[in-house]
Protein backbone atom coordinates (compact mmCIF):
# COMPACT_ATOMS: atom_id res chain seq x y z
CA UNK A 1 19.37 39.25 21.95
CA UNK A 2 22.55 41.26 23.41
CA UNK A 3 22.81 44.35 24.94
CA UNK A 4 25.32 45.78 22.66
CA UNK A 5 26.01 44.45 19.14
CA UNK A 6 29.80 45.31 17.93
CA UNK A 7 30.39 45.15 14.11
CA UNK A 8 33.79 44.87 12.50
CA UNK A 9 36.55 43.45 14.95
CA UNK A 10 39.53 45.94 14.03
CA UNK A 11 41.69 48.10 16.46
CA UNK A 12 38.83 49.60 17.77
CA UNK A 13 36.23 46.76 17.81
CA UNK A 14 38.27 44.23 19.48
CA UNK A 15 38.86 46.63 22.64
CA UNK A 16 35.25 47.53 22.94
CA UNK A 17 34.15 43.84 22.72
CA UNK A 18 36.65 43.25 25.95
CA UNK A 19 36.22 46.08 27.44
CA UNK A 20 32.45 45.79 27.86
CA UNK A 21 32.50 42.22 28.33
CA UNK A 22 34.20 42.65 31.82
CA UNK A 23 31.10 43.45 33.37
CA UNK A 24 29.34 39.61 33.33
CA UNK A 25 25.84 40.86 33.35
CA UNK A 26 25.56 42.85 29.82
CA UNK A 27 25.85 40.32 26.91
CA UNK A 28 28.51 41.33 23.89
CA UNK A 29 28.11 40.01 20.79
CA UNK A 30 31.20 41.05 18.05
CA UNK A 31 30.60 40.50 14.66
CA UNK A 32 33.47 40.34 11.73
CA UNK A 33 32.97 39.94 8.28
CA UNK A 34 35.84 38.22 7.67
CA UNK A 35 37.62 34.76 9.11
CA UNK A 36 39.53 34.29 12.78
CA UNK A 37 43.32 35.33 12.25
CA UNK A 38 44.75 32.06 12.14
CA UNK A 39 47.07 33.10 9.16
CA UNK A 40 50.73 32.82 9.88
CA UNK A 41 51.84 35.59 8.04
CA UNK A 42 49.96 38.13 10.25
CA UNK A 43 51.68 36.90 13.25
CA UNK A 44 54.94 36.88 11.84
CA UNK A 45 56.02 40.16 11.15
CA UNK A 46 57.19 40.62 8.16
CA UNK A 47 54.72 38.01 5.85
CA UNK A 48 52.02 40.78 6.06
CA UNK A 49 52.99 41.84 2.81
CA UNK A 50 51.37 38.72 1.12
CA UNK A 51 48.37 39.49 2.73
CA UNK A 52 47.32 41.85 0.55
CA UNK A 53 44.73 41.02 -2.27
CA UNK A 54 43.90 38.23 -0.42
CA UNK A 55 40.47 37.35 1.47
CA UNK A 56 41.79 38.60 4.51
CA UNK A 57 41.96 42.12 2.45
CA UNK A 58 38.48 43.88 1.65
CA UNK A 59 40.55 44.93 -1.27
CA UNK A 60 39.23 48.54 -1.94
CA UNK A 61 40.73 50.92 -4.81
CA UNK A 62 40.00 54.56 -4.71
CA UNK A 63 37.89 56.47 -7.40
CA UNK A 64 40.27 57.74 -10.16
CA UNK A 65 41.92 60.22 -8.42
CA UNK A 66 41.74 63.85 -10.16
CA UNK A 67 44.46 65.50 -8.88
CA UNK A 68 47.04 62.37 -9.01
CA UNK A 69 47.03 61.56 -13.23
CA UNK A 70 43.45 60.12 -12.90
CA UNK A 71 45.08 56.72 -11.08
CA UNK A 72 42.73 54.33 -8.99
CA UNK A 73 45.04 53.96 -5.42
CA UNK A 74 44.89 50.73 -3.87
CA UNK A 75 43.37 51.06 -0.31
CA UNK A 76 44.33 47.88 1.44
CA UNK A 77 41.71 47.21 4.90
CA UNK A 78 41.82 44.15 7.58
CA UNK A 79 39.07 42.07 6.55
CA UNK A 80 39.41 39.64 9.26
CA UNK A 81 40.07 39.22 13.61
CA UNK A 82 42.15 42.03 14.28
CA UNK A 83 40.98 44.14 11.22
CA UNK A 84 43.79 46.24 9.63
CA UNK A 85 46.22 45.60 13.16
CA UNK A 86 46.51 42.42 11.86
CA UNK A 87 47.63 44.08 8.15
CA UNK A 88 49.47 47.07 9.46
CA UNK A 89 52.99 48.13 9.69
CA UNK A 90 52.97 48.21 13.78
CA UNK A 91 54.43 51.25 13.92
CA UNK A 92 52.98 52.71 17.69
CA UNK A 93 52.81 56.57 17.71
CA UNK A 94 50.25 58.65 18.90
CA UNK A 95 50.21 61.94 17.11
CA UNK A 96 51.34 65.72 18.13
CA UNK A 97 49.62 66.68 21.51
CA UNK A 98 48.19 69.82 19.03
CA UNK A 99 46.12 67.38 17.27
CA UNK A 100 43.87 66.77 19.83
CA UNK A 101 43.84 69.49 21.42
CA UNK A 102 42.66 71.70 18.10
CA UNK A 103 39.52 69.39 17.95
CA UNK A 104 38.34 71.54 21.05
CA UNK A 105 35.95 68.72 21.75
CA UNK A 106 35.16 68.86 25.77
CA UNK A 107 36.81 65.03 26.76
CA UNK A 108 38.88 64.65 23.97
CA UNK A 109 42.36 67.20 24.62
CA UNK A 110 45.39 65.29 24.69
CA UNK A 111 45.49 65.74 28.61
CA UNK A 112 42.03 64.29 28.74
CA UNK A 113 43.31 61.15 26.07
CA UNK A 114 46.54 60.41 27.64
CA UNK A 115 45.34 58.04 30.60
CA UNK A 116 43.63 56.14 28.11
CA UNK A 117 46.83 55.55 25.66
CA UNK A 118 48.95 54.52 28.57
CA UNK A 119 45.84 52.58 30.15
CA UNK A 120 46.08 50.23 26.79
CA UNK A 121 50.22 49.88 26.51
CA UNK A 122 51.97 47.85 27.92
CA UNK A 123 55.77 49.25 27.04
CA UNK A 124 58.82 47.16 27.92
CA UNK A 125 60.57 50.31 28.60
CA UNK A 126 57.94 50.34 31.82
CA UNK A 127 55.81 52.87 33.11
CA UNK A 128 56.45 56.97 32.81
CA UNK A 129 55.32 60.23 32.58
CA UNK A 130 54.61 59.58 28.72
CA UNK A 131 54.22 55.35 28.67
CA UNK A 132 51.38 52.91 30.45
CA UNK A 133 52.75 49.20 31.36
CA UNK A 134 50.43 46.04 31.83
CA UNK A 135 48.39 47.11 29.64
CA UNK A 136 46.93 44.86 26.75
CA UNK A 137 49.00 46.51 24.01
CA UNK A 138 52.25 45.63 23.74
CA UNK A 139 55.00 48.01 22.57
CA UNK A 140 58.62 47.04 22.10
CA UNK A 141 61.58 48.40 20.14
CA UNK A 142 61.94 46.53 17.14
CA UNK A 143 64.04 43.19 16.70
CA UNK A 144 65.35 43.18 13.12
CA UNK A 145 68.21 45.50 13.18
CA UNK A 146 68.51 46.17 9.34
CA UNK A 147 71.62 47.82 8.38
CA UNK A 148 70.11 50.12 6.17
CA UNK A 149 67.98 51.17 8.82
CA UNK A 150 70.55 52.52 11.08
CA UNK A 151 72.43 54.16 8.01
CA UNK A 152 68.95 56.17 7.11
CA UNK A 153 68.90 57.63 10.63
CA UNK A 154 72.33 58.53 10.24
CA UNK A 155 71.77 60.12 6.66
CA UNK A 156 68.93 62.44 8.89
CA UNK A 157 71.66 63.20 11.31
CA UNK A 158 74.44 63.88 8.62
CA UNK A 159 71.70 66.30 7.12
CA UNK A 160 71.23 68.22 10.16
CA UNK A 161 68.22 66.64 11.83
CA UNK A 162 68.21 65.91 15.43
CA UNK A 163 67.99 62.13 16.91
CA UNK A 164 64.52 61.36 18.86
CA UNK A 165 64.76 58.16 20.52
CA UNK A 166 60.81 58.37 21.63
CA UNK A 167 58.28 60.31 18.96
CA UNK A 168 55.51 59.51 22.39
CA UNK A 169 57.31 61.68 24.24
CA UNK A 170 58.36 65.21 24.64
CA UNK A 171 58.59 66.21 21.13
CA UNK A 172 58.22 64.42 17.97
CA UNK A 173 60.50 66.32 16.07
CA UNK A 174 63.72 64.43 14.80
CA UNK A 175 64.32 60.94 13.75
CA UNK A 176 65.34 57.85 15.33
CA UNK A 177 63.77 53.99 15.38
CA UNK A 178 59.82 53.14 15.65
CA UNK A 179 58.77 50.93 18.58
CA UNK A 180 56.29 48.79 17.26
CA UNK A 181 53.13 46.95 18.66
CA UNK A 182 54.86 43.52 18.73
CA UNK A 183 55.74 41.01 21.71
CA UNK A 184 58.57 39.02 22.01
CA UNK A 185 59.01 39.94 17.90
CA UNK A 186 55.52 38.58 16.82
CA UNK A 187 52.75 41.13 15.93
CA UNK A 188 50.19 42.77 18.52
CA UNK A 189 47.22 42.99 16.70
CA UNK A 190 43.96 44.41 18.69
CA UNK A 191 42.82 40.78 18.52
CA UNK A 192 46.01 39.25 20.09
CA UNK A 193 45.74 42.14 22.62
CA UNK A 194 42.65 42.37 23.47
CA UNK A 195 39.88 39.99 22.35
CA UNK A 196 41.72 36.46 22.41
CA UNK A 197 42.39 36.70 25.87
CA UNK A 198 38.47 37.95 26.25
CA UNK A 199 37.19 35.18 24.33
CA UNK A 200 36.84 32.50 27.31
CA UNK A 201 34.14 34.83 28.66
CA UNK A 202 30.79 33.18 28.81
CA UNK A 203 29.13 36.71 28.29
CA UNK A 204 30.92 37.80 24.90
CA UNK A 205 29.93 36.23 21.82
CA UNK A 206 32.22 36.84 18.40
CA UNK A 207 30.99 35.76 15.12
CA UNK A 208 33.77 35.61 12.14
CA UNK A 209 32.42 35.56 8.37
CA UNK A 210 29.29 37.58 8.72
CA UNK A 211 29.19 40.07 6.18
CA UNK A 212 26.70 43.49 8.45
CA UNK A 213 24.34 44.47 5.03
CA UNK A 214 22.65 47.06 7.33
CA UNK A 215 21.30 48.48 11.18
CA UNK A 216 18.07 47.27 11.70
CA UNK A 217 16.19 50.66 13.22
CA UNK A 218 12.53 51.02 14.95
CA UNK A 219 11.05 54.49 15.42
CA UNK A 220 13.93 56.28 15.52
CA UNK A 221 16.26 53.64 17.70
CA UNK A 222 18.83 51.22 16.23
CA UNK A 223 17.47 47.47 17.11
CA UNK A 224 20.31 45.57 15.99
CA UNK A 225 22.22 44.29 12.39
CA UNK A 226 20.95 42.13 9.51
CA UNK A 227 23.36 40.25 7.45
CA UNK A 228 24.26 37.06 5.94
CA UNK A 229 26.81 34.25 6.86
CA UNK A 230 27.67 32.59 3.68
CA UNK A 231 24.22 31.66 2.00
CA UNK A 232 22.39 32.41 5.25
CA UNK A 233 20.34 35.33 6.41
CA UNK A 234 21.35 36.76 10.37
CA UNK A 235 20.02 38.82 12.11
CA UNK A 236 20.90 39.89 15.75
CA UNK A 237 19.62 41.99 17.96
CA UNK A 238 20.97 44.52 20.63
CA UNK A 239 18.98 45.58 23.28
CA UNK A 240 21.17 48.56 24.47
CA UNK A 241 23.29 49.95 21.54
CA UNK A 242 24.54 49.13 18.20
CA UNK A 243 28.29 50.12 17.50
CA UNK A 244 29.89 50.21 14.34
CA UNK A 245 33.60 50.02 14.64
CA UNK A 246 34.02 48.85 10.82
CA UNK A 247 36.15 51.96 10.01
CA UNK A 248 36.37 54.95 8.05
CA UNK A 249 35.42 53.16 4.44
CA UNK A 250 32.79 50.92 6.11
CA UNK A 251 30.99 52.42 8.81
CA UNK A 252 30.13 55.44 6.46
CA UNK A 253 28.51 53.04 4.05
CA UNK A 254 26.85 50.69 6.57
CA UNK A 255 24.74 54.15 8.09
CA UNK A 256 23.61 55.09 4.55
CA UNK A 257 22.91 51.79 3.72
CA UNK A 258 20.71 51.98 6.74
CA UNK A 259 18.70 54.66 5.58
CA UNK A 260 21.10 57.25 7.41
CA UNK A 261 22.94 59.71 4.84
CA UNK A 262 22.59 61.89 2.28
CA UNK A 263 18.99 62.19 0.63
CA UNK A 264 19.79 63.59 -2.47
CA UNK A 265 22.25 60.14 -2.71
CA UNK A 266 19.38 57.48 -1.02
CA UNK A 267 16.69 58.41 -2.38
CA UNK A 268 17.76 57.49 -6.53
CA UNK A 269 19.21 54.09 -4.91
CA UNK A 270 15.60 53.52 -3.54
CA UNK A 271 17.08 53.41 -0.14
CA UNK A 272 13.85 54.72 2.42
CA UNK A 273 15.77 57.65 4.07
CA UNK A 274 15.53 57.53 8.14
CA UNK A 275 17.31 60.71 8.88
CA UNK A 276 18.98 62.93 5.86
CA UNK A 277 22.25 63.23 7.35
CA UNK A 278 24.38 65.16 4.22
CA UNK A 279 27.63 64.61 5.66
CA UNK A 280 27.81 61.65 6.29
CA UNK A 281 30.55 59.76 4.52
CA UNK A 282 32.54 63.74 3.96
CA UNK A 283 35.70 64.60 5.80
CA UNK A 284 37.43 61.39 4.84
CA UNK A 285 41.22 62.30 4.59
CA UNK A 286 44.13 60.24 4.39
CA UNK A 287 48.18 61.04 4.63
CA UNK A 288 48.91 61.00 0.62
CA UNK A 289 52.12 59.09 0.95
CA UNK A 290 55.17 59.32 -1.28
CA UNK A 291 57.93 56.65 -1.58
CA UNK A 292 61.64 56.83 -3.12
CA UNK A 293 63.18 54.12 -4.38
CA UNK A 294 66.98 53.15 -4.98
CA UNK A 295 68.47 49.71 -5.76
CA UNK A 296 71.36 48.62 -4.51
CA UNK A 297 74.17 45.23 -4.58
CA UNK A 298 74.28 45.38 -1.02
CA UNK A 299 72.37 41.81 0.06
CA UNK A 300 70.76 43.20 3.18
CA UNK A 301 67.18 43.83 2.04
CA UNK A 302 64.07 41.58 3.22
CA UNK A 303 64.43 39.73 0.37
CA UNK A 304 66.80 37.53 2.38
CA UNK A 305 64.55 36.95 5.06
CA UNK A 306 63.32 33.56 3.42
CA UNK A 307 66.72 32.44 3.54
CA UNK A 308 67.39 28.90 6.21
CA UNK A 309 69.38 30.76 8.96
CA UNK A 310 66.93 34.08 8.72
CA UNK A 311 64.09 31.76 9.32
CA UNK A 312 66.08 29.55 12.17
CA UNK A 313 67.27 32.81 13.57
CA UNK A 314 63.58 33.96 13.68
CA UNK A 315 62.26 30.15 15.08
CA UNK A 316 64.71 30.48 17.98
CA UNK A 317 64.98 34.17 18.72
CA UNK A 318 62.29 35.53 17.23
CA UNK A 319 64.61 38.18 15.97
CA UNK A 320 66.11 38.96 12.38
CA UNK A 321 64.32 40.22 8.81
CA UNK A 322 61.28 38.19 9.61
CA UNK A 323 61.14 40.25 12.60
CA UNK A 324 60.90 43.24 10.40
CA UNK A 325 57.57 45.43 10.62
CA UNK A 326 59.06 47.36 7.36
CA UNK A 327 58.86 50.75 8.36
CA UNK A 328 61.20 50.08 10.97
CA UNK A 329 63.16 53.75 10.92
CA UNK A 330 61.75 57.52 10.11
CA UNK A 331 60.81 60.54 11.94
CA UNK A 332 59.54 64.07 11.82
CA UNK A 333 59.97 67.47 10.68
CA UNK A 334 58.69 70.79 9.78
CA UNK A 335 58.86 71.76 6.15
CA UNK A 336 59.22 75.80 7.62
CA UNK A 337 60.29 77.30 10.80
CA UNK A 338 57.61 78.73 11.98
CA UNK A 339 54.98 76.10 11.80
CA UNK A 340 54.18 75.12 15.56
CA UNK A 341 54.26 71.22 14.71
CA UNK A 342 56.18 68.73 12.16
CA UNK A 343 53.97 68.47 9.07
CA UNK A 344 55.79 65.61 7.44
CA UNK A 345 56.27 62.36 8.53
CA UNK A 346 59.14 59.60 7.12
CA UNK A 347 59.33 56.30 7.17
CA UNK A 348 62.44 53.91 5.94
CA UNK A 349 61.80 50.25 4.63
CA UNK A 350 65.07 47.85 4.24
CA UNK A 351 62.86 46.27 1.09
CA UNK A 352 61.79 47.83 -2.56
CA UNK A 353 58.61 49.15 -2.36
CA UNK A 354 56.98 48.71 -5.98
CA UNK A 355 53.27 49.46 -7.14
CA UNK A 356 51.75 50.55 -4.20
CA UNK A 357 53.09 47.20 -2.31
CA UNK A 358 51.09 45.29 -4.77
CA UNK A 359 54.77 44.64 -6.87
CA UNK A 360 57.05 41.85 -5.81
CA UNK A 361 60.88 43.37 -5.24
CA UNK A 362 62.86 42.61 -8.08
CA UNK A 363 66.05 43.63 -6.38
CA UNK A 364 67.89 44.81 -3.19
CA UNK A 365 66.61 48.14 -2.19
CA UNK A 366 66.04 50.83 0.10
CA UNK A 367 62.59 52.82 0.22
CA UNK A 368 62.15 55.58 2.17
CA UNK A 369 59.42 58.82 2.23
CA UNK A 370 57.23 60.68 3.65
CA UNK A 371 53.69 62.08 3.99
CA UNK A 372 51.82 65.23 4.47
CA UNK A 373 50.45 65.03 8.14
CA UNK A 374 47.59 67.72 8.57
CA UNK A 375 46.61 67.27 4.92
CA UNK A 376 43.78 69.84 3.43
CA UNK A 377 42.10 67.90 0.89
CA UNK A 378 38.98 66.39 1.82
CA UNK A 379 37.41 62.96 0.19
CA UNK A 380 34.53 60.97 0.58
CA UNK A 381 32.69 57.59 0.89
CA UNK A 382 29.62 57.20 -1.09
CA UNK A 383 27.39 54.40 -2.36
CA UNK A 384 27.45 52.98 -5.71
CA UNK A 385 24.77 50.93 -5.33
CA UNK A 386 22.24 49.61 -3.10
CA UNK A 387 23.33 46.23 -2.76
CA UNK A 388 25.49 45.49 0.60
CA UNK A 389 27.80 43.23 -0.91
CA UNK A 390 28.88 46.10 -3.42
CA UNK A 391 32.10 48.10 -2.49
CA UNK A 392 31.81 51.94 -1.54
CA UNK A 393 32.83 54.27 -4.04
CA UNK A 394 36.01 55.90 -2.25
CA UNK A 395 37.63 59.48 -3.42
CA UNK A 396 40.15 60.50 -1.29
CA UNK A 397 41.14 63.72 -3.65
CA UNK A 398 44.63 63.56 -2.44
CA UNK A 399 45.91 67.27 -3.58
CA UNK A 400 42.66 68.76 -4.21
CA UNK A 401 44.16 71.25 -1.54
CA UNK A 402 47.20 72.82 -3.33
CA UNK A 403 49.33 73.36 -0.23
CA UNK A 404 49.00 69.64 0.50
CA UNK A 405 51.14 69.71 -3.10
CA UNK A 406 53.38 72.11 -2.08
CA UNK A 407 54.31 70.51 1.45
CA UNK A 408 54.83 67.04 0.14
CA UNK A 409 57.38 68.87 -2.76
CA UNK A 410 58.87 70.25 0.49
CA UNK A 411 59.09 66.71 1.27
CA UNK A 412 60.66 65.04 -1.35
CA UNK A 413 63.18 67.67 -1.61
CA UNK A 414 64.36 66.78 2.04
CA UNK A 415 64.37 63.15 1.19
CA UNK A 416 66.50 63.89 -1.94
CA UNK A 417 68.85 65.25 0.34
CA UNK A 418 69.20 62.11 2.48
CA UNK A 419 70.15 60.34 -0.42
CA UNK A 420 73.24 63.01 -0.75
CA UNK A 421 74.36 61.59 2.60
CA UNK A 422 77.63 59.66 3.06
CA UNK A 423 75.69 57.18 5.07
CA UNK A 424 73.20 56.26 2.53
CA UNK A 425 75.80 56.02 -0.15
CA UNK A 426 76.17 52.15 -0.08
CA UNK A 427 72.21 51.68 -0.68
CA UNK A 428 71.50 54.43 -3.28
CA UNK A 429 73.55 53.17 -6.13
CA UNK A 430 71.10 53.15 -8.59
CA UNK A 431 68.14 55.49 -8.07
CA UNK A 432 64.85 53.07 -9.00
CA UNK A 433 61.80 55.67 -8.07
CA UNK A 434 62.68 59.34 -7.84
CA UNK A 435 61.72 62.50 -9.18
CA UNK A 436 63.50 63.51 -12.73
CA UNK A 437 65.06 66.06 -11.32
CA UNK A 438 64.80 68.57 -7.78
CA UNK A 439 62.93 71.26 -9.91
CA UNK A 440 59.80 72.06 -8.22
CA UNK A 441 57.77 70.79 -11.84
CA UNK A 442 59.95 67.58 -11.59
CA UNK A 443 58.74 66.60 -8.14
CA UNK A 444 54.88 67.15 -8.37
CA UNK A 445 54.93 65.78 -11.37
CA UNK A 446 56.56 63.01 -9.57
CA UNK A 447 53.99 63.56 -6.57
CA UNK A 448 51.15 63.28 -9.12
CA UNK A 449 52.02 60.10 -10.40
CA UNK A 450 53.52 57.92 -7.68
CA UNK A 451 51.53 59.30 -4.45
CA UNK A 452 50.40 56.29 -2.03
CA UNK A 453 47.90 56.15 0.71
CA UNK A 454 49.71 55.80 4.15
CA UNK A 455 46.32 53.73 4.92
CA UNK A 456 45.17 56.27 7.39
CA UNK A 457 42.06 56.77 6.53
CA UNK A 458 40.33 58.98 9.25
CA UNK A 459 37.01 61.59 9.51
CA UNK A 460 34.48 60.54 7.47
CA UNK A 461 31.63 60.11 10.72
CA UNK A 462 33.38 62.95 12.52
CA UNK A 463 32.60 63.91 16.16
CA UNK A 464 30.53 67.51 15.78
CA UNK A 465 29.05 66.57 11.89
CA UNK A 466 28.16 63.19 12.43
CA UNK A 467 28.53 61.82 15.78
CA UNK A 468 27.92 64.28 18.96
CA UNK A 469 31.28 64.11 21.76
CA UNK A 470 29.74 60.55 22.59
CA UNK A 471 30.51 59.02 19.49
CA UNK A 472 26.28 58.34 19.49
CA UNK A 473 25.06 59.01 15.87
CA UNK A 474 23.33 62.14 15.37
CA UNK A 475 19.58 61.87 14.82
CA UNK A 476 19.15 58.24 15.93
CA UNK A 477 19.30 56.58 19.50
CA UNK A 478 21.37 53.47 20.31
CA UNK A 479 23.50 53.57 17.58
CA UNK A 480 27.44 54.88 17.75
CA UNK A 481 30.54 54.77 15.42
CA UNK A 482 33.58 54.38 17.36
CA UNK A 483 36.60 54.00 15.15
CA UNK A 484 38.92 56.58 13.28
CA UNK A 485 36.06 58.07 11.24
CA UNK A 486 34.89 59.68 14.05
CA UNK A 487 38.34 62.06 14.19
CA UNK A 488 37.51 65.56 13.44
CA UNK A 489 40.86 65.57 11.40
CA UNK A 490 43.69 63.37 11.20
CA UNK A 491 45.83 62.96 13.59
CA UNK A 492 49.71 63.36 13.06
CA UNK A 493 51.14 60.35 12.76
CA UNK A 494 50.04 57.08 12.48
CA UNK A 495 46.27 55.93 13.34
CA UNK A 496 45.83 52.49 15.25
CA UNK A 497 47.05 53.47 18.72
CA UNK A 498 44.80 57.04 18.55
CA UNK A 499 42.02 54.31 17.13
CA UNK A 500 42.62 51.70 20.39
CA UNK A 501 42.74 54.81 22.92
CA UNK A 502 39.74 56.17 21.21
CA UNK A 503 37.96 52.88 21.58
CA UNK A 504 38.96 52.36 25.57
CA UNK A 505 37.30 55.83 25.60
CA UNK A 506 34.39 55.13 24.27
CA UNK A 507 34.38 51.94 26.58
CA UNK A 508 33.58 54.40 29.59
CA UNK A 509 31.39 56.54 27.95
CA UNK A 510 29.09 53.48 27.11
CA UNK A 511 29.27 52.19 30.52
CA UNK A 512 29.00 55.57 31.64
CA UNK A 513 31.91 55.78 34.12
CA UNK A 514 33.76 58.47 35.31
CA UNK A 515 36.97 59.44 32.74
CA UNK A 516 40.08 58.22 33.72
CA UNK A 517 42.32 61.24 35.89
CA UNK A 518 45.56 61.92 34.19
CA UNK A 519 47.54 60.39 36.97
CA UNK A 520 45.42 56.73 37.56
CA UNK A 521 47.09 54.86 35.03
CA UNK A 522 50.95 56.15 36.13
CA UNK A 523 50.03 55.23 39.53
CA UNK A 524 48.25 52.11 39.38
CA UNK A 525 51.25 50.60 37.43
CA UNK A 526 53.46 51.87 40.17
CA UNK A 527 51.39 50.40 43.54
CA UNK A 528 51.60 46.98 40.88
């Protein structure tokens, strides 16, 4: 028996398993499906690559996507310590101020979430008006100094696009280098940040490779998790609250496989319904994600990072293409001028980027695009069957909303443009990925048949349709989802620091402490 069960140790998990563990008389207990993150190539930055397909992935594919030629998207997910922070591309932003603030949820404005952003970061560049330090997190400016990097921020400039040296700051608008959740050039997952050093505490309890089949609920109140570890059955029990933090794929399909969903979907599965909840697993959305590709003779890419004096550089100075988090360059902009807020995000990788990072480079290469960042289209997560152990069916319906089509065509014509730059000149010598042409037909045909996730899947247990401003799951007691599913919409940018704030959120409300004022964080780190 604990008082609080946690399942799925990702970004969000791992900060509510230390967070509530600090008080020593409530008993955590964090449950992963996956293995501890012992794997070198999630600490070093720029092996994460090869962790895809592997079992550290839960390897999901989308449905056959309608609106994208019918493909099946890979959907790569942390299935281990750390979840997808251990997977990701570290790239620390926190989204447009107008995000938040346009969920008009009472708690959740960006005033309200800014203490608990700088609460969790602990930014070399020290504490600010816009940046926490001594936090958990860490956030540093990147150590691997790719050449092609620094030309595709150039290219922006060249193009007419201002420089932003800090997209957490004043504006996001312009382009300029990521700081990335890394310390001392080795990845910051959640797990390194926040549950390792949590660990030693008698009071929190984490169990790796137990697989959550479903919440066990009595008359009306969630009572704790069955699963199974390998060929055994587990069950534990929480005697204050159940939490899913298992993520936008996963929680979704844990509550209907719990009885808590749909009816008209339970009810043929011969799953007893609890409480018909018909939205649960709707809302999901996701950034669809285009890349272009050129090839190039220039020997700069990542595939030298292998190399003896990369890896001896990296040993000794933790610095170089193995320091790489990929996306290591990009920025933002608005595809009119009269939107209030970029609605396209870039991103600039020093490595070819082939089949949906499931393709090994064959050359030296530059990728670079973008993705639509308030997208319109709206997905889902349903069952396809009633067995746990079965994978969710998954539509994201990228493009089901036509303007979503039209803004990433905006896009890709802006990208195109880059590649006109004098800067970019020495890496796009031979165009590998790109549209046949800048004709509106060309590119979303182009769109239709290359379009990635950016693996921000977000919304589909959304505060106000399936979770109340507490995160506590509507219709049941004891039970909450606290992990990006529970965003109304997506947030601009990318989703694990909006995930970990979320989560250190969600820590108070569960312990039922007063929210954080704007100014605590900025002045405890000064008195310190």
């Amino acid at each position: 028996m604990y008082d609080y069960v946690i399942v799925g140790a990702g970004s969000a998990g791992c900060v509510l398993a230390a967070r509530l563990s600090e008080d020593p008389d409530v008993k955590v207990c964090l449950i992963e499906a996956g293995p501890a993150d012992t794997s070198g190539n999630i600490h070093v930055p720029a092996g994460a690559a090869k962790l895809f397909r592997t079992e550290l992935d839960w390897d999901y594919d989308s449905h056959t996507e309608p609106f994208c030629e019918g493909r099946r998207i890979y959907l790569p997910r942390g299935r281990v310590l750390g979840g997808t922070s251990s997977l990701n591309g570290m790239i620390y932003i926190r989204g447009n101020r107008r995000d938040y603030d346009s969920w008009s949820l009472p708690g959740w404005s960006h005033d309200e979430l800014l203490p608990y952003f700088k609460r969790a970061e602990d930014n070399e560049w020290g504490a600010s008006e816009y940046h926490g330090a001594g936090g958990p997190l860490a956030v540093s400016d990147g150590r691997s100094h790719n050449p092609m990097s620094e030309a595709f921020i150039k290219a922006t400039a060249e193009a007419g696009y201002s420089h932003n040296p800090d997209f957490n700051g004043e504006t996001q608008d312009g382009f300029g280098y990521y700081q990335v959740t890394q310390r001392d050039g080795m990845r910051c997952s959640s797990a390194v940040a926040y549950l390792h050093p949590a660990m030693r505490r008698p009071n929190l309890t984490v169990e790796t490779n137990v697989q959550v089949h479903r919440v066990t609920l009595s008359e009306g109140r969630a009572t704790g998790i069955a699963g199974r570890r390998l060929e055994e059955d587990v069950e534990i029990r929480a005697e204050r609250e159940v939490i899913l933090a298992a993520g936008a794929y996963n929680s979704p399909q844990l509550l209907m496989l719990s009885g808590i969903g749909p009816a008209e979907q339970l009810g043929p599965l011969g799953i007893p319904v609890i409480v018909d909840q018909p939205l649960v697993g709707r809302n999901l959305q996701d950034h669809p994600q285009f890349w272009l590709v050129y090839a190039h003779s220039q020997p700069v890419s990542l595939l030298v990072a292998g190399e003896e004096r990369y890896q001896r550089q990296y040993a000794e100075e933790r610095s170089g293409p193995l320091a790489s988090n990929g996306p290591e360059a990009g920025g933002f902009l608005r595809s009119s001028e009269d939107l209030a807020q970029p609605d396209l995000q870039f991103t600039s990788l020093p490595v070819m980027f082939a089949d949906g990072g499931l393709g090994f480079p064959t050359a030296h290469a530059l990728s670079y695009g973008g993705y639509v960042l308030q997208p319109r289209s709206r997905g889902s997560v349903t069952l396809g069957s009633d067995d746990p152990t079965a994978k969710p069916r998954i539509s994201h319906n990228y493009y089901a909303d036509d303007t979503d089509l039209t803004t990433a065509t905006a896009g890709v014509r802006a990208a195109l443009d880059f590649a006109r730059q004098t800067a970019l000149a020495p890496y796009t010598e031979k165009p590998y990925s790109v549209p046949a042409s800048d004709s509106d037909a060309d590119i979303r045909d182009f769109l239709r048949r290359n379009t990635q996730t950016s693996y921000h899947a977000a919304g589909s247990c959304a505060m106000g349709k399936v979770t109340d401003g507490e995160l506590r799951v509507l219709g049941v007691d004891g039970l909450r989802v606290v992990d990006a599913s529970v965003m109304p919409t997506l947030i601009s940018g990318n989703t694990n620091a909006p995930t970990i704030a979320i989560a250190e959120k969600a820590a108070d409300l569960i312990r039922d402490v007063a929210p954080l004022p704007r100014d605590a964080v900025a002045a405890a780190a000064h008195h310190s």
